[in-house]
N, C-alpha and C. Protein backbone atom coordinates (compact mmCIF):
# COMPACT_ATOMS: atom_id res chain seq x y z
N UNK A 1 31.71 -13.28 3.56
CA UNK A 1 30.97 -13.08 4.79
C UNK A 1 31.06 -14.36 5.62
N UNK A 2 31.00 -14.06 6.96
CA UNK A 2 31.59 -15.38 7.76
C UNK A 2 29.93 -15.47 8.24
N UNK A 3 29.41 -16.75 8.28
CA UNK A 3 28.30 -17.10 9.11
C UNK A 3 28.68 -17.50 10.67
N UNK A 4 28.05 -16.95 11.33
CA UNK A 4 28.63 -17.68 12.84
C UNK A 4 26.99 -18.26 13.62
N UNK A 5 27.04 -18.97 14.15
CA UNK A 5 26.37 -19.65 14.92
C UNK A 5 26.69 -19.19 16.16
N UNK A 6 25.54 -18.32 17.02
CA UNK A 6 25.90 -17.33 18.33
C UNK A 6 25.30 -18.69 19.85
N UNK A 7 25.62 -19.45 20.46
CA UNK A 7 24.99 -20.17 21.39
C UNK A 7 24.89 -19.89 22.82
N UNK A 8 23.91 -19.26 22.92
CA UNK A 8 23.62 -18.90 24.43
C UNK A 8 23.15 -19.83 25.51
N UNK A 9 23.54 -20.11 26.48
CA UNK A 9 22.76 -21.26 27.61
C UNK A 9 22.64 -21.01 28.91
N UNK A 10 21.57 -20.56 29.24
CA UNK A 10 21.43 -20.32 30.70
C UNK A 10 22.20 -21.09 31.63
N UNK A 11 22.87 -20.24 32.70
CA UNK A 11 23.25 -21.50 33.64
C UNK A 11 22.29 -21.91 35.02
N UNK A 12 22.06 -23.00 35.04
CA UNK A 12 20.89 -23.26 36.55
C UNK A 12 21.33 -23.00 37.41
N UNK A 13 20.57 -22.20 37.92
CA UNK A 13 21.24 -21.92 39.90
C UNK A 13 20.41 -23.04 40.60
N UNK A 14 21.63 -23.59 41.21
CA UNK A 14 20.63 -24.28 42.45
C UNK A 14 20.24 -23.57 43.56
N UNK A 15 18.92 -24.01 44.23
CA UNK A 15 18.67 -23.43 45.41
C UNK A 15 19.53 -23.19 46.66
N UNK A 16 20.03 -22.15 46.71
CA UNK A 16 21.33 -21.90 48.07
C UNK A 16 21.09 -22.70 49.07
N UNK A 17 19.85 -23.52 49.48
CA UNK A 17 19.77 -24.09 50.86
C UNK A 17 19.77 -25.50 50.49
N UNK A 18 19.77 -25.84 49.52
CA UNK A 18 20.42 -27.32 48.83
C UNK A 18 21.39 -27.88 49.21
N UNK A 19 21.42 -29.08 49.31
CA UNK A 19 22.58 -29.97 49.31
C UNK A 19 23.51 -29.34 48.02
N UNK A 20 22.67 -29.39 46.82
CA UNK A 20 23.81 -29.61 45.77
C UNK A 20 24.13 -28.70 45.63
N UNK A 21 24.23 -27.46 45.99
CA UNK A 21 24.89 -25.92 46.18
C UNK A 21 26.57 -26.46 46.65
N UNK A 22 26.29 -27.15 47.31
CA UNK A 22 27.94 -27.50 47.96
C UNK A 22 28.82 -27.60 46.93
N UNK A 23 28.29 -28.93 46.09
CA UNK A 23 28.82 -29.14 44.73
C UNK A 23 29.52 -28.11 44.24
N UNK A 24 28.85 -27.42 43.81
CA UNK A 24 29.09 -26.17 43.05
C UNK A 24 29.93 -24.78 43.39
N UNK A 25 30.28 -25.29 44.41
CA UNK A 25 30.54 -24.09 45.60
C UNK A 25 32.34 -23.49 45.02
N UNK A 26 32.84 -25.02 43.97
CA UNK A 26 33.93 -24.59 43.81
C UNK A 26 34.28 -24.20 41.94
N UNK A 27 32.82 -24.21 41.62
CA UNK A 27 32.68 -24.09 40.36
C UNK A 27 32.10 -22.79 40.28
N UNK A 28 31.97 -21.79 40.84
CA UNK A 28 32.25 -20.46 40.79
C UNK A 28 32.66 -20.02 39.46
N UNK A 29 31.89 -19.27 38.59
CA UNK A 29 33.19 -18.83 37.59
C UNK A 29 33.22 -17.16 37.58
N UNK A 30 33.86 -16.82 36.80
CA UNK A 30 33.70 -14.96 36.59
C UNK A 30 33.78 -14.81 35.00
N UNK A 31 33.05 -13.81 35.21
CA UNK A 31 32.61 -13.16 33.49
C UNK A 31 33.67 -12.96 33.04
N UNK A 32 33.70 -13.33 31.75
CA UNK A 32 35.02 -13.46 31.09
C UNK A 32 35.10 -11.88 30.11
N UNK A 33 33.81 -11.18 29.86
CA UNK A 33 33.86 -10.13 29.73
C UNK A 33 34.26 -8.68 30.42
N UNK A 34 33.61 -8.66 31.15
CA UNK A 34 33.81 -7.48 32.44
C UNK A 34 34.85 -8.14 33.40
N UNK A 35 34.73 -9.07 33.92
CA UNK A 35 35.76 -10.07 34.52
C UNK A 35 35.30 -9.24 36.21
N UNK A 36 34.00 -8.68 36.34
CA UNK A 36 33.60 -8.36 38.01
C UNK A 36 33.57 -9.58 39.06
N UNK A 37 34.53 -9.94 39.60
CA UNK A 37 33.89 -11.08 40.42
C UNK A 37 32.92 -10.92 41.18
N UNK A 38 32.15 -10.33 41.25
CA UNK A 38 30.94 -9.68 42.55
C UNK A 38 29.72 -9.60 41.36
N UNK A 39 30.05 -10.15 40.16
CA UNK A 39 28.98 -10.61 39.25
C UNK A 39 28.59 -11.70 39.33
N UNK A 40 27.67 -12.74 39.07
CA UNK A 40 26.83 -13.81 39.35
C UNK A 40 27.05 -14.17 37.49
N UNK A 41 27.69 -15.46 37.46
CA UNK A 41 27.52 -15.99 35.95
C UNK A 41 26.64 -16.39 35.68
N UNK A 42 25.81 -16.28 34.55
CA UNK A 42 24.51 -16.48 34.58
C UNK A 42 23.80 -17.88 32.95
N UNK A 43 25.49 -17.01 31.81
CA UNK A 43 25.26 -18.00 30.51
C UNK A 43 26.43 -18.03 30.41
N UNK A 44 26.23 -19.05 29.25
CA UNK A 44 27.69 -19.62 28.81
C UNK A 44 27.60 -19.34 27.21
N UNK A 45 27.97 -18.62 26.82
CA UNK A 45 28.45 -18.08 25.02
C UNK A 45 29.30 -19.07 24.70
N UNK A 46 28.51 -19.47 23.39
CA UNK A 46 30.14 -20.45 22.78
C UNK A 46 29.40 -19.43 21.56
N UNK A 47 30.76 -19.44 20.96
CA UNK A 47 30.68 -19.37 19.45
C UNK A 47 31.15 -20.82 18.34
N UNK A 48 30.21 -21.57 18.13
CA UNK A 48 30.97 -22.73 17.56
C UNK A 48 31.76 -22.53 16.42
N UNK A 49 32.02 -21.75 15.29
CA UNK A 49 32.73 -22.36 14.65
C UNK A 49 34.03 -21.35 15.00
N UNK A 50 34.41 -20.89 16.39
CA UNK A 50 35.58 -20.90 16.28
C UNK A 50 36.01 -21.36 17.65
N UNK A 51 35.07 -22.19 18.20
CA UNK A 51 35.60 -23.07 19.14
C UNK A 51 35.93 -22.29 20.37
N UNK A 52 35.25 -21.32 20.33
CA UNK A 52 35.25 -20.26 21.63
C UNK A 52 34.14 -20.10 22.65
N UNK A 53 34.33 -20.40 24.10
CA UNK A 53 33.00 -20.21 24.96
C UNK A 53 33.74 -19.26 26.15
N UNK A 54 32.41 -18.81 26.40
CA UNK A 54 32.65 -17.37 27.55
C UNK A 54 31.62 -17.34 28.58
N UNK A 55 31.82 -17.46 29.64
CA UNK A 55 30.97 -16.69 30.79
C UNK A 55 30.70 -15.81 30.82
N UNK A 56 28.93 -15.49 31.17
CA UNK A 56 28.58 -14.25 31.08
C UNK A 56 27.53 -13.82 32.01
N UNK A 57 27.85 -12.77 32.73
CA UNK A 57 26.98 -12.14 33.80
C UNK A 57 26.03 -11.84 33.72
N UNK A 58 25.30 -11.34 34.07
CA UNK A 58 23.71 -10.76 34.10
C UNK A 58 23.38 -9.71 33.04
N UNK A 59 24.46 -8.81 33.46
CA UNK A 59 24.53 -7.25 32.79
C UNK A 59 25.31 -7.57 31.57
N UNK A 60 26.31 -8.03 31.38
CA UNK A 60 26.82 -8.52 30.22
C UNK A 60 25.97 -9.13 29.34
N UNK A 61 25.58 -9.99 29.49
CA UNK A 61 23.93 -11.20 29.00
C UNK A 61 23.20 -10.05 28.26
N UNK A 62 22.67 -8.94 28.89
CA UNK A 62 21.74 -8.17 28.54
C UNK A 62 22.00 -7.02 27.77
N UNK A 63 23.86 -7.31 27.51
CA UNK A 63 23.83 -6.03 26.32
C UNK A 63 24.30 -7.02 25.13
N UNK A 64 24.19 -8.15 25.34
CA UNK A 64 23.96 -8.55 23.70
C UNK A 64 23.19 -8.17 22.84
N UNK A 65 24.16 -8.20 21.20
CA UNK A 65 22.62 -7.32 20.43
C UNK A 65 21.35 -7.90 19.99
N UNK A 66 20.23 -7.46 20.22
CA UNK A 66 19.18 -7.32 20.02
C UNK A 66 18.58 -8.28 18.83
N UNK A 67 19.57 -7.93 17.52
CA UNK A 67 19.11 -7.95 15.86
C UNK A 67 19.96 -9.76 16.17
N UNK A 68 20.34 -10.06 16.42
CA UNK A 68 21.02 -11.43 16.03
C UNK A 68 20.33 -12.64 16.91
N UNK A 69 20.12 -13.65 16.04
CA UNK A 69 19.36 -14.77 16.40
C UNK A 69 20.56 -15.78 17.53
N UNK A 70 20.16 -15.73 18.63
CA UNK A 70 20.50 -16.47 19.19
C UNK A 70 20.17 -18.19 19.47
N UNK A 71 20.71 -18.88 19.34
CA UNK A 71 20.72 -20.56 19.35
C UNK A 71 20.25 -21.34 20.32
C-alpha cells in the first residue's frame, strides 16, 4: 500500500483594485484538471512523494474526496 501525503493550499486573491493585482496579472494560471480557462485557480495540489503539483479551480477543489485527510 502506497501512503501519499495529499497537500492542498489556497491561493490568495488580491484585491482587483490593488496595486499588487498588476503583479499578478501575468501569473494567471488554468486548472490543470478541467483545463477551463474561464475558471479562476483557486489551490495548488502537490502530491509530495511523487513530486507532482496541480492547479485547481473552484469546482474542481470541491469534488475532491470527502474521506481523505488533507494537509
Amino acid at each position: 500500500m502506497l501512503d501519499l501525503t495529499v497537500k492542498v493550499t489556497d491561493v490568495p486573491r488580491p484585491d482587483l483594485n490593488s496595486a499588487s493585482w498588476v503583479g499578478h496579472a501575468g501569473a494567471l494560471l488554468t486548472c490543470d484538471r478541467c483545463h477551463e480557462v474561464d475558471e479562476i485557480v483557486v489551490a495548488i495540489m502537490e502530491i509530495e512523494p511523487l513530486e507532482e503539483t496541480w492547479a485547481l479551480c473552484g469546482p474542481c477543489k470541491q469534488e475532491l474526496p470527502r474521506g481523505f485527510h488533507l494537509a
